[in-house]
Each structure stands twice: as C-alpha cells, then as structure tokens.
C-alpha atoms as a PDB file:
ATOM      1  CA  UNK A   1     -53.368 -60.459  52.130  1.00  0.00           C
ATOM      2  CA  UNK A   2     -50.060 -61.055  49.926  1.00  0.00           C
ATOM      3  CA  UNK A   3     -50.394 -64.510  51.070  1.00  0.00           C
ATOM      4  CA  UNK A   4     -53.574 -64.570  49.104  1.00  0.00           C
ATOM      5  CA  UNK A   5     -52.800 -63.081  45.917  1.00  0.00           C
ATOM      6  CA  UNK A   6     -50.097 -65.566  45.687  1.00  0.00           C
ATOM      7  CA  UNK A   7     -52.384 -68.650  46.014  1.00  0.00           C
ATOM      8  CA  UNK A   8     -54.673 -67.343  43.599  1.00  0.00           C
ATOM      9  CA  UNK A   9     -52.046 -66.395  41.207  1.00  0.00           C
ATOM     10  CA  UNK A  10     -50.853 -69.900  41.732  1.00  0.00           C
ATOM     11  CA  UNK A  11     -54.479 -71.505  40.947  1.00  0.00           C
ATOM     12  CA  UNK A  12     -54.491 -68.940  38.260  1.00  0.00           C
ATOM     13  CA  UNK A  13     -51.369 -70.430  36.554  1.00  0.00           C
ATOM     14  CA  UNK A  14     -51.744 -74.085  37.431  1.00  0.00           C
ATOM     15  CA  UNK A  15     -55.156 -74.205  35.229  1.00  0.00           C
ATOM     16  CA  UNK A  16     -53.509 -72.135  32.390  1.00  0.00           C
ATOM     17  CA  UNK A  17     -50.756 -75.127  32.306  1.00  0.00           C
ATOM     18  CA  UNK A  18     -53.472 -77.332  31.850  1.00  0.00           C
ATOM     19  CA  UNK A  19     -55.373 -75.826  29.702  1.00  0.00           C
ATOM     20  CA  UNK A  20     -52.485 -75.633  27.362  1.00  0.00           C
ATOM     21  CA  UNK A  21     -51.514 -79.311  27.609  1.00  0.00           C
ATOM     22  CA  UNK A  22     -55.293 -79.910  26.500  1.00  0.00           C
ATOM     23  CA  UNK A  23     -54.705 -76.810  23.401  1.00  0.00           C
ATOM     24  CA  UNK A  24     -51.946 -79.244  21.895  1.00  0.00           C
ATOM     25  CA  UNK A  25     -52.857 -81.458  19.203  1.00  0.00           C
ATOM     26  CA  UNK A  26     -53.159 -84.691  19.098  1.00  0.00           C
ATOM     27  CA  UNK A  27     -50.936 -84.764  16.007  1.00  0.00           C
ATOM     28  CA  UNK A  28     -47.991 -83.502  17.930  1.00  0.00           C
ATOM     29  CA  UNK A  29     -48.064 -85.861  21.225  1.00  0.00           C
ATOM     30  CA  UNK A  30     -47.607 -89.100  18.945  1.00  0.00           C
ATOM     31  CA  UNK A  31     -44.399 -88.013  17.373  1.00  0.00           C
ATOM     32  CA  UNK A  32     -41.943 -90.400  18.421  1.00  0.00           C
ATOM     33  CA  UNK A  33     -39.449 -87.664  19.639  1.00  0.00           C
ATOM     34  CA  UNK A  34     -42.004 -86.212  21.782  1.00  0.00           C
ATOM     35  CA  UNK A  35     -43.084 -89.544  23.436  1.00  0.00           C
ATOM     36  CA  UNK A  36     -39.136 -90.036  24.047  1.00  0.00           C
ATOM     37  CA  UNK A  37     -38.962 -86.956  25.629  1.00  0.00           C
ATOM     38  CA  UNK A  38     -42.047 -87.576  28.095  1.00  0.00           C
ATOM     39  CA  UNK A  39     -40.791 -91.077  28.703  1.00  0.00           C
ATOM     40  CA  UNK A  40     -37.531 -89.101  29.836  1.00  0.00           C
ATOM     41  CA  UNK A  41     -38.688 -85.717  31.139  1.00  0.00           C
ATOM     42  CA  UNK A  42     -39.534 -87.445  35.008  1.00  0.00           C
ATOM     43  CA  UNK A  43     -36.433 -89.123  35.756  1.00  0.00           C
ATOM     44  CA  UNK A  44     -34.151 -85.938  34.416  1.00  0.00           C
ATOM     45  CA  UNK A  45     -36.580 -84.098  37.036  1.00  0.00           C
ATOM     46  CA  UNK A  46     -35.797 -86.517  39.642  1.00  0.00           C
ATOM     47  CA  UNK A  47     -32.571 -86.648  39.050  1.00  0.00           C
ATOM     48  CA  UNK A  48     -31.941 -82.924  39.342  1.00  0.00           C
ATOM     49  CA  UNK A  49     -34.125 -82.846  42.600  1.00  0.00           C
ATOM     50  CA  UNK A  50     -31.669 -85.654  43.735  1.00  0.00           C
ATOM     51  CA  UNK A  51     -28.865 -83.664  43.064  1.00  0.00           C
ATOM     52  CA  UNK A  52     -30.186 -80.441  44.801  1.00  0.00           C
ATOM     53  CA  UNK A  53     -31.095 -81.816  48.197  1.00  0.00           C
ATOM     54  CA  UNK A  54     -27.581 -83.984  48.284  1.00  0.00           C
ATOM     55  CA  UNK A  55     -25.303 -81.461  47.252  1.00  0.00           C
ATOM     56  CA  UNK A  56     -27.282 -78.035  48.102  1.00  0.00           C
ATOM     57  CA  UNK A  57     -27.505 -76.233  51.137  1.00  0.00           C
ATOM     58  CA  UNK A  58     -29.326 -72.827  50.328  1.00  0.00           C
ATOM     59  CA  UNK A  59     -27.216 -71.196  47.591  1.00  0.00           C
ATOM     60  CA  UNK A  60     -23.817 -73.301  48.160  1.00  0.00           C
ATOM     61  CA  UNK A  61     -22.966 -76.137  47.028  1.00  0.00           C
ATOM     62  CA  UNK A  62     -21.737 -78.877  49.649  1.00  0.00           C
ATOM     63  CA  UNK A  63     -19.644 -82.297  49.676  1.00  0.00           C
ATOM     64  CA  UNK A  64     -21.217 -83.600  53.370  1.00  0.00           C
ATOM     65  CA  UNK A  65     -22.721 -87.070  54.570  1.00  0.00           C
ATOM     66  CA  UNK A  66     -25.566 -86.880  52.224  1.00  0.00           C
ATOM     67  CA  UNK A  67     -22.866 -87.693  49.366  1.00  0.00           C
ATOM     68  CA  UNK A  68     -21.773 -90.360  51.002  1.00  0.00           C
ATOM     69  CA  UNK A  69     -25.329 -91.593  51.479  1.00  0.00           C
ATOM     70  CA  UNK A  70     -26.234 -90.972  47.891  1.00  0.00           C
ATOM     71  CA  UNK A  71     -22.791 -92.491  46.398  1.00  0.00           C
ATOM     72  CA  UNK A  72     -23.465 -95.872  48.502  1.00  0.00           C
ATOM     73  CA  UNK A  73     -27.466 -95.709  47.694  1.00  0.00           C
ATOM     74  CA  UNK A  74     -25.887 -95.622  43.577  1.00  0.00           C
ATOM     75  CA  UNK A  75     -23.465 -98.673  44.272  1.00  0.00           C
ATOM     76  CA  UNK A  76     -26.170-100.688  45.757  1.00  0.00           C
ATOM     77  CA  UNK A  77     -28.663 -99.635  43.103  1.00  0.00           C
ATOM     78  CA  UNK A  78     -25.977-100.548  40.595  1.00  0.00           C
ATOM     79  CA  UNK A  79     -25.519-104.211  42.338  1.00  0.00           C
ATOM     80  CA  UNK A  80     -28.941-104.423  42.191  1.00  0.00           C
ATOM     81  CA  UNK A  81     -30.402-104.524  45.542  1.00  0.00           C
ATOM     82  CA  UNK A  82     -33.853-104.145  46.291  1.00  0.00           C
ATOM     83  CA  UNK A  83     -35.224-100.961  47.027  1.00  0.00           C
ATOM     84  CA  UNK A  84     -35.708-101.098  50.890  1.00  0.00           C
ATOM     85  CA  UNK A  85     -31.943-102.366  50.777  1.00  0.00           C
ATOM     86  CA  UNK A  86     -31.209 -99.222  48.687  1.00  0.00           C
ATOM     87  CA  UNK A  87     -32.627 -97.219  51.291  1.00  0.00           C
ATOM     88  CA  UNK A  88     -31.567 -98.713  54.205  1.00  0.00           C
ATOM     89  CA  UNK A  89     -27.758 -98.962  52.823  1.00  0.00           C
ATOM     90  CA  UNK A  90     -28.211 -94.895  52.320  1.00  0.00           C
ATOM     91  CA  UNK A  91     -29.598 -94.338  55.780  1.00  0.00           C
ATOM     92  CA  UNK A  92     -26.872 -96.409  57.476  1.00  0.00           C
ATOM     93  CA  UNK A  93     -24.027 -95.075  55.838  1.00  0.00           C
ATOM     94  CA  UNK A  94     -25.288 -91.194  56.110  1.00  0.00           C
ATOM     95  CA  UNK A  95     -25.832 -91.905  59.486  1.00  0.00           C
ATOM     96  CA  UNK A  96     -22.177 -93.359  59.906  1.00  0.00           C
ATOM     97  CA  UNK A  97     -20.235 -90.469  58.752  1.00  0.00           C
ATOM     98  CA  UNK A  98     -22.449 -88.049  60.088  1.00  0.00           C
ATOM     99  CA  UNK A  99     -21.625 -89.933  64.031  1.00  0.00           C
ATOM    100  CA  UNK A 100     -17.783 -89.647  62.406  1.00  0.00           C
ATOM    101  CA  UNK A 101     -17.208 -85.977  61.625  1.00  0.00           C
END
C-alpha cells in the first residue's frame, strides 16, 4: 500500500510543477537572465549527474576506473572526436584498468 501512496504523491507533485511553470508570466521567461539560465540549467544537471555516477559509490566518494574512463572520454571530447569515438575511447580505457587492478 506505501508503494501506492508514493506514486500518487509523486503524480500529485509532478502536475503541481507544471502547473506552476504554466502560473509564470510570460513577462518573466523573456528576461535575458532567465533565458541564460535555461540555456544553462541542462548541462549543469548533466554535469552533476556525470560527476555522481563517476565518482560516487553510495555515500563515498571514489577515485576507480570510471575516472579514468571519464578523464580520457574529456581529452577526446577536447580533441574533438566524434561522439561514438568519445564513447568508445571511454569504454576501452575503463575496461583497461579495470582488467589491470
């Protein structure tokens, strides 16, 4: 039954968030430092997420063969590869220290 009240409290919520996005006014959402902000918001979000499942491992933080992965994904990235490369490059090399230590 808990199982329940949780989804419903999630519907619940997830329609109150939207219904507040549609309460703002229009006024507010063209305001150049708001449309910065939105234009910014999803890759600080993806970034973080990034950060969490390389580095996290329930409530520690860890230095394993997902850095590795991640740090070799950024130089190719940063060499500009394409993105298959990207994740190919991260693959291999996670998969390399992992068969080390």
């Amino acid at each position: 039954m808990n199982v329940w009240i949780a989804i419903a409290l999630t519907a619940v919520g997830c329609y109150l968030a939207k219904l507040l996005g549609l309460l703002v006014p229009a006024g507010a959402l063209e305001r150049p430092v708001v449309q910065r902000l939105a234009a910014l918001l999803p890759v600080a979000l993806l970034a973080a997420l990034t950060a969490q499942q390389a580095f996290g491992t329930g409530q520690h933080l860890v230095l394993d063969a997902r850095g590795a992965g991640l740090a070799a994904a950024a130089l190719a990235l940063v060499l500009r590869a394409p993105f298959l490369v990207v994740v190919g490059v991260a693959v291999a090399v996670t998969a390399g220290v992992r068969a080390l230590g």
